[in-house]
N, C-alpha and C. Protein backbone atom coordinates (compact mmCIF):
# COMPACT_ATOMS: atom_id res chain seq x y z
N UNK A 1 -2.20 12.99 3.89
CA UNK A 1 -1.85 11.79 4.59
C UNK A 1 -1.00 12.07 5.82
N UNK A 2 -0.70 13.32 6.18
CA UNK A 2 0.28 13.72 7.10
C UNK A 2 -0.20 13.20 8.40
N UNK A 3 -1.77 13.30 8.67
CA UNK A 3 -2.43 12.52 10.04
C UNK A 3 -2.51 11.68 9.87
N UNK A 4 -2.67 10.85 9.07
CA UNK A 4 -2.99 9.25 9.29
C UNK A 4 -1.64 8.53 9.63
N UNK A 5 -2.16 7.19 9.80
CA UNK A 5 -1.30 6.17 10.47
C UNK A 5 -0.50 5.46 8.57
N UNK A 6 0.18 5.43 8.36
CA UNK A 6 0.95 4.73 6.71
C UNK A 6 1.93 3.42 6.94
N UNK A 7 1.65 3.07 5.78
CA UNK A 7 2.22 1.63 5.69
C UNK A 7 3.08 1.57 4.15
N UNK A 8 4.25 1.07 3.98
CA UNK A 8 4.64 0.69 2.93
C UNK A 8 4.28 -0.56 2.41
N UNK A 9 3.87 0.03 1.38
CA UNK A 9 3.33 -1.36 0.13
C UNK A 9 4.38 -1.61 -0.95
N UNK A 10 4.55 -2.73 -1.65
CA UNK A 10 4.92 -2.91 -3.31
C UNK A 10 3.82 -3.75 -3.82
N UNK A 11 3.73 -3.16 -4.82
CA UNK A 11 2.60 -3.81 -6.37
C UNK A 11 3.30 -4.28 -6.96
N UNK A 12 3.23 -5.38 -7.23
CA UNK A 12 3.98 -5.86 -8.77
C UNK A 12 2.58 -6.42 -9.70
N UNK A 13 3.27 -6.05 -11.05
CA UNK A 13 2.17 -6.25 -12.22
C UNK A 13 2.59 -7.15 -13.12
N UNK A 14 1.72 -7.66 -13.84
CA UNK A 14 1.86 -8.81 -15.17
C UNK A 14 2.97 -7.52 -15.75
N UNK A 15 3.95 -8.32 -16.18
CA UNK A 15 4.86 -7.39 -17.06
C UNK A 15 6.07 -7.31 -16.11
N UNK A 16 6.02 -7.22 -14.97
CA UNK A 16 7.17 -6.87 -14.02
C UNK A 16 7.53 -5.98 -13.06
N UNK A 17 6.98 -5.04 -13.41
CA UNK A 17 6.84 -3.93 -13.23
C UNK A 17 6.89 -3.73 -11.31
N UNK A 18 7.28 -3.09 -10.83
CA UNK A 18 6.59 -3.09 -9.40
C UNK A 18 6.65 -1.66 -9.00
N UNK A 19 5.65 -0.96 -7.74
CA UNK A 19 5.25 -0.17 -7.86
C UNK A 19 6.06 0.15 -6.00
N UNK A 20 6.20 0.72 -5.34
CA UNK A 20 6.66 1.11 -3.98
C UNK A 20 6.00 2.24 -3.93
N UNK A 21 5.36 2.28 -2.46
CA UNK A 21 4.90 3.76 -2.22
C UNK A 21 4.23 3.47 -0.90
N UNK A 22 4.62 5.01 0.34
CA UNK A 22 3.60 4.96 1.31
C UNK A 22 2.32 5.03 1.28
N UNK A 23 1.41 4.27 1.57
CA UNK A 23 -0.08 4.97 1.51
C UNK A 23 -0.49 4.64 2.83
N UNK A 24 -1.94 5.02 3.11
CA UNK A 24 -3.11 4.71 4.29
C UNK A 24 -3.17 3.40 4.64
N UNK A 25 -3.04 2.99 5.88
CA UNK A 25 -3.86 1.77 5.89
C UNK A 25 -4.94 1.47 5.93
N UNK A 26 -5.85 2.00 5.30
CA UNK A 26 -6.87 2.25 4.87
C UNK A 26 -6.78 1.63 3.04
N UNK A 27 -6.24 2.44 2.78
CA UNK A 27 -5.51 2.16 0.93
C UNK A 27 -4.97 0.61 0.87
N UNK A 28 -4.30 0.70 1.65
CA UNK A 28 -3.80 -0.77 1.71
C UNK A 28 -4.52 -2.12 1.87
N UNK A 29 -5.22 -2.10 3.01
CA UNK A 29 -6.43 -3.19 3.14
C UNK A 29 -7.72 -3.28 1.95
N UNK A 30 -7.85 -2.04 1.84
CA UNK A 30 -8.98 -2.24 0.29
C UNK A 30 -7.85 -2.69 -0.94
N UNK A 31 -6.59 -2.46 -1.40
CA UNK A 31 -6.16 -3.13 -2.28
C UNK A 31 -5.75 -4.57 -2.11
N UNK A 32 -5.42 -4.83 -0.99
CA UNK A 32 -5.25 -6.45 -0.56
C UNK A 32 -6.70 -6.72 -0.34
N UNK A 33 -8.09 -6.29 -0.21
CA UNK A 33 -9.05 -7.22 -0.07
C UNK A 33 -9.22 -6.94 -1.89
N UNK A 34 -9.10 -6.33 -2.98
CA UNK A 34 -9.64 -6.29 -4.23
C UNK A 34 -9.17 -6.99 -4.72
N UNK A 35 -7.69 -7.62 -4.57
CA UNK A 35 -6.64 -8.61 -5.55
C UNK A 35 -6.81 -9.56 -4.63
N UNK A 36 -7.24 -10.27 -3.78
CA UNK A 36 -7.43 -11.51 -2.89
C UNK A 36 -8.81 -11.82 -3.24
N UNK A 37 -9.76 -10.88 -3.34
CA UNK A 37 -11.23 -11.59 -3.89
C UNK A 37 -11.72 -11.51 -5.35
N UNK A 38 -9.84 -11.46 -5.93
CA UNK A 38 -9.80 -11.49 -7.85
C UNK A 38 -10.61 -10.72 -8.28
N UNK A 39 -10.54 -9.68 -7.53
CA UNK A 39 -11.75 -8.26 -8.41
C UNK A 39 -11.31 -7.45 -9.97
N UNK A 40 -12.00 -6.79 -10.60
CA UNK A 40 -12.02 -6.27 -11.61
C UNK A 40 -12.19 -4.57 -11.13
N UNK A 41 -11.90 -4.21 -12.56
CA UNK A 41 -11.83 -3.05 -12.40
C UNK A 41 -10.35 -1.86 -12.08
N UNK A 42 -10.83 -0.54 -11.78
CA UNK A 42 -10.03 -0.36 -11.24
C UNK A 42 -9.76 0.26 -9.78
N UNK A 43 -8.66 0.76 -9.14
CA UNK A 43 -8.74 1.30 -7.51
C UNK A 43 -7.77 2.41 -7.44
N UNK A 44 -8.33 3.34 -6.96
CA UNK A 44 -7.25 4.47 -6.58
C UNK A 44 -7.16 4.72 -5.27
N UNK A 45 -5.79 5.16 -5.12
CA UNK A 45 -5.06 5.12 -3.82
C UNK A 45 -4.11 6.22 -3.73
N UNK A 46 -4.46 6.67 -2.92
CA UNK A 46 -3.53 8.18 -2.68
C UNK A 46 -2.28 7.56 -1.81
N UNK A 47 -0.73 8.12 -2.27
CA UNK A 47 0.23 7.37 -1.97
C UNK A 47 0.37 9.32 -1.39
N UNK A 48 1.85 9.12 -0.56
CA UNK A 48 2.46 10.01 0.08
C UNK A 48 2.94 11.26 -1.20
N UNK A 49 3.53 10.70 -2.15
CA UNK A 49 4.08 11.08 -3.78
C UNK A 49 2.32 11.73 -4.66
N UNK A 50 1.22 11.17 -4.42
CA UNK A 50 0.08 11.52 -5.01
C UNK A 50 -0.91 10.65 -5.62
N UNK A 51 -1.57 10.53 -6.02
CA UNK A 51 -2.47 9.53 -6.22
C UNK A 51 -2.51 8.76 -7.30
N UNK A 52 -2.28 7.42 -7.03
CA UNK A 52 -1.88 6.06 -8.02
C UNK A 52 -3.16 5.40 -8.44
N UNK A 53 -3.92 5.06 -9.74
CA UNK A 53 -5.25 4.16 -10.06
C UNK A 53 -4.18 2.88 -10.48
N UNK A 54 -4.44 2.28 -9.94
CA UNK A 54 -4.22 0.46 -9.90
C UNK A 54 -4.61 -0.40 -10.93
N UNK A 55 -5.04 -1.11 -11.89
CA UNK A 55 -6.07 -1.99 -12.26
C UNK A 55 -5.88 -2.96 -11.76
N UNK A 56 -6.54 -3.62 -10.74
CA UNK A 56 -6.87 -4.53 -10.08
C UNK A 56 -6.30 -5.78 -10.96
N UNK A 57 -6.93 -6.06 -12.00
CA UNK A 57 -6.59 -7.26 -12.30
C UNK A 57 -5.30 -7.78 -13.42
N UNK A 58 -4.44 -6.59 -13.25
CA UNK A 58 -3.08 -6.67 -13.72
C UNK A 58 -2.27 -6.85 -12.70
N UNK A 59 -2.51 -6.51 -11.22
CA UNK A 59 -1.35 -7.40 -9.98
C UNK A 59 -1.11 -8.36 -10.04
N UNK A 60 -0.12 -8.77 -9.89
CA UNK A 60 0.50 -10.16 -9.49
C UNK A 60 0.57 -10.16 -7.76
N UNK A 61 1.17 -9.33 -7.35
CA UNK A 61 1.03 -10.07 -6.04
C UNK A 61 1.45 -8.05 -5.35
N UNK A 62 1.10 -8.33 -4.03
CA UNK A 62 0.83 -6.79 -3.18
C UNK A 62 1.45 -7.52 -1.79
N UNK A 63 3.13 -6.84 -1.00
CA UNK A 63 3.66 -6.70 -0.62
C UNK A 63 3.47 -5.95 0.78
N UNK A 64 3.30 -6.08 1.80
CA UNK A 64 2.92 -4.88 2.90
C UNK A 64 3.70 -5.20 3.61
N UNK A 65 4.88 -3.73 4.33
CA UNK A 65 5.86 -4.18 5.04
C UNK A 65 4.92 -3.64 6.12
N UNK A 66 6.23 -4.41 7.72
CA UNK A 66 5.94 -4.37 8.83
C UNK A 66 6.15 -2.96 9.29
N UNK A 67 5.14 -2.18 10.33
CA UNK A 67 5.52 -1.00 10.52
C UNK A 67 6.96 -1.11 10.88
N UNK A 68 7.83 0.35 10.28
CA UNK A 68 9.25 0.43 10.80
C UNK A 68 8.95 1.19 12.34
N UNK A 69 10.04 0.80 13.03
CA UNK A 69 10.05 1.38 14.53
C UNK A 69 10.57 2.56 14.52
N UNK A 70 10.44 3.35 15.48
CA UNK A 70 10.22 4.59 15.57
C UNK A 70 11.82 5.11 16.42
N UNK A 71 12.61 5.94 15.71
CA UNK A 71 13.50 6.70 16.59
C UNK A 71 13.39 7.29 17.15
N UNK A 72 14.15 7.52 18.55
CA UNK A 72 13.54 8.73 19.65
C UNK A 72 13.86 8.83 21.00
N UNK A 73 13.31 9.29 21.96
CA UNK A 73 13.75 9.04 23.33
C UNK A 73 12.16 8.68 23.51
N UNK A 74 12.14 7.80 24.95
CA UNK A 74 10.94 7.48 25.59
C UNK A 74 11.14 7.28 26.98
N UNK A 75 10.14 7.04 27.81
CA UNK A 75 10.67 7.06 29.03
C UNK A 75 10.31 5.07 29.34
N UNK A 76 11.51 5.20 30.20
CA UNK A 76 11.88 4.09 30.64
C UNK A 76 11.44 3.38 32.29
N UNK A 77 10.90 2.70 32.49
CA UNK A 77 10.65 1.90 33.81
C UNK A 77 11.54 1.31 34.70
């Protein structure tokens, strides 16, 4: 995942449970389109930490933060 572009997610599950982890935005949009069109089954998703299988239909609800901004120098106008 070191090239790709990442997004922080949280999962929370029937039970309470919630899950935090960087993944793909790639990972991310297929788990928000699987729990928004009440899918079955299950989904795996490679997080920054290693690869998480989901069951879809134990989420309660999927969390996606805003990219964080970037520290640094840049050039200025």
């Amino acid at each position: 995942m070191a090239e790709t572009e990442s997004v922080r997610i949280e999962v929370a599950f029937e039970g309470g449970q919630i899950l935090g982890a960087d993944v793909t935005t790639a990972s991310a949009d297929a788990l928000e389109q699987a729990v928004s069109s009440g899918g079955s089954g299950a989904l795996q998703i490679d997080t920054d930490d290693g690869r998480v299988t989901v069951v879809v239909a134990q989420v309660a609800w999927v969390k996606r933060f805003a990219r964080d901004g970037r520290v640094g120098f840049g050039i200025q106008s």
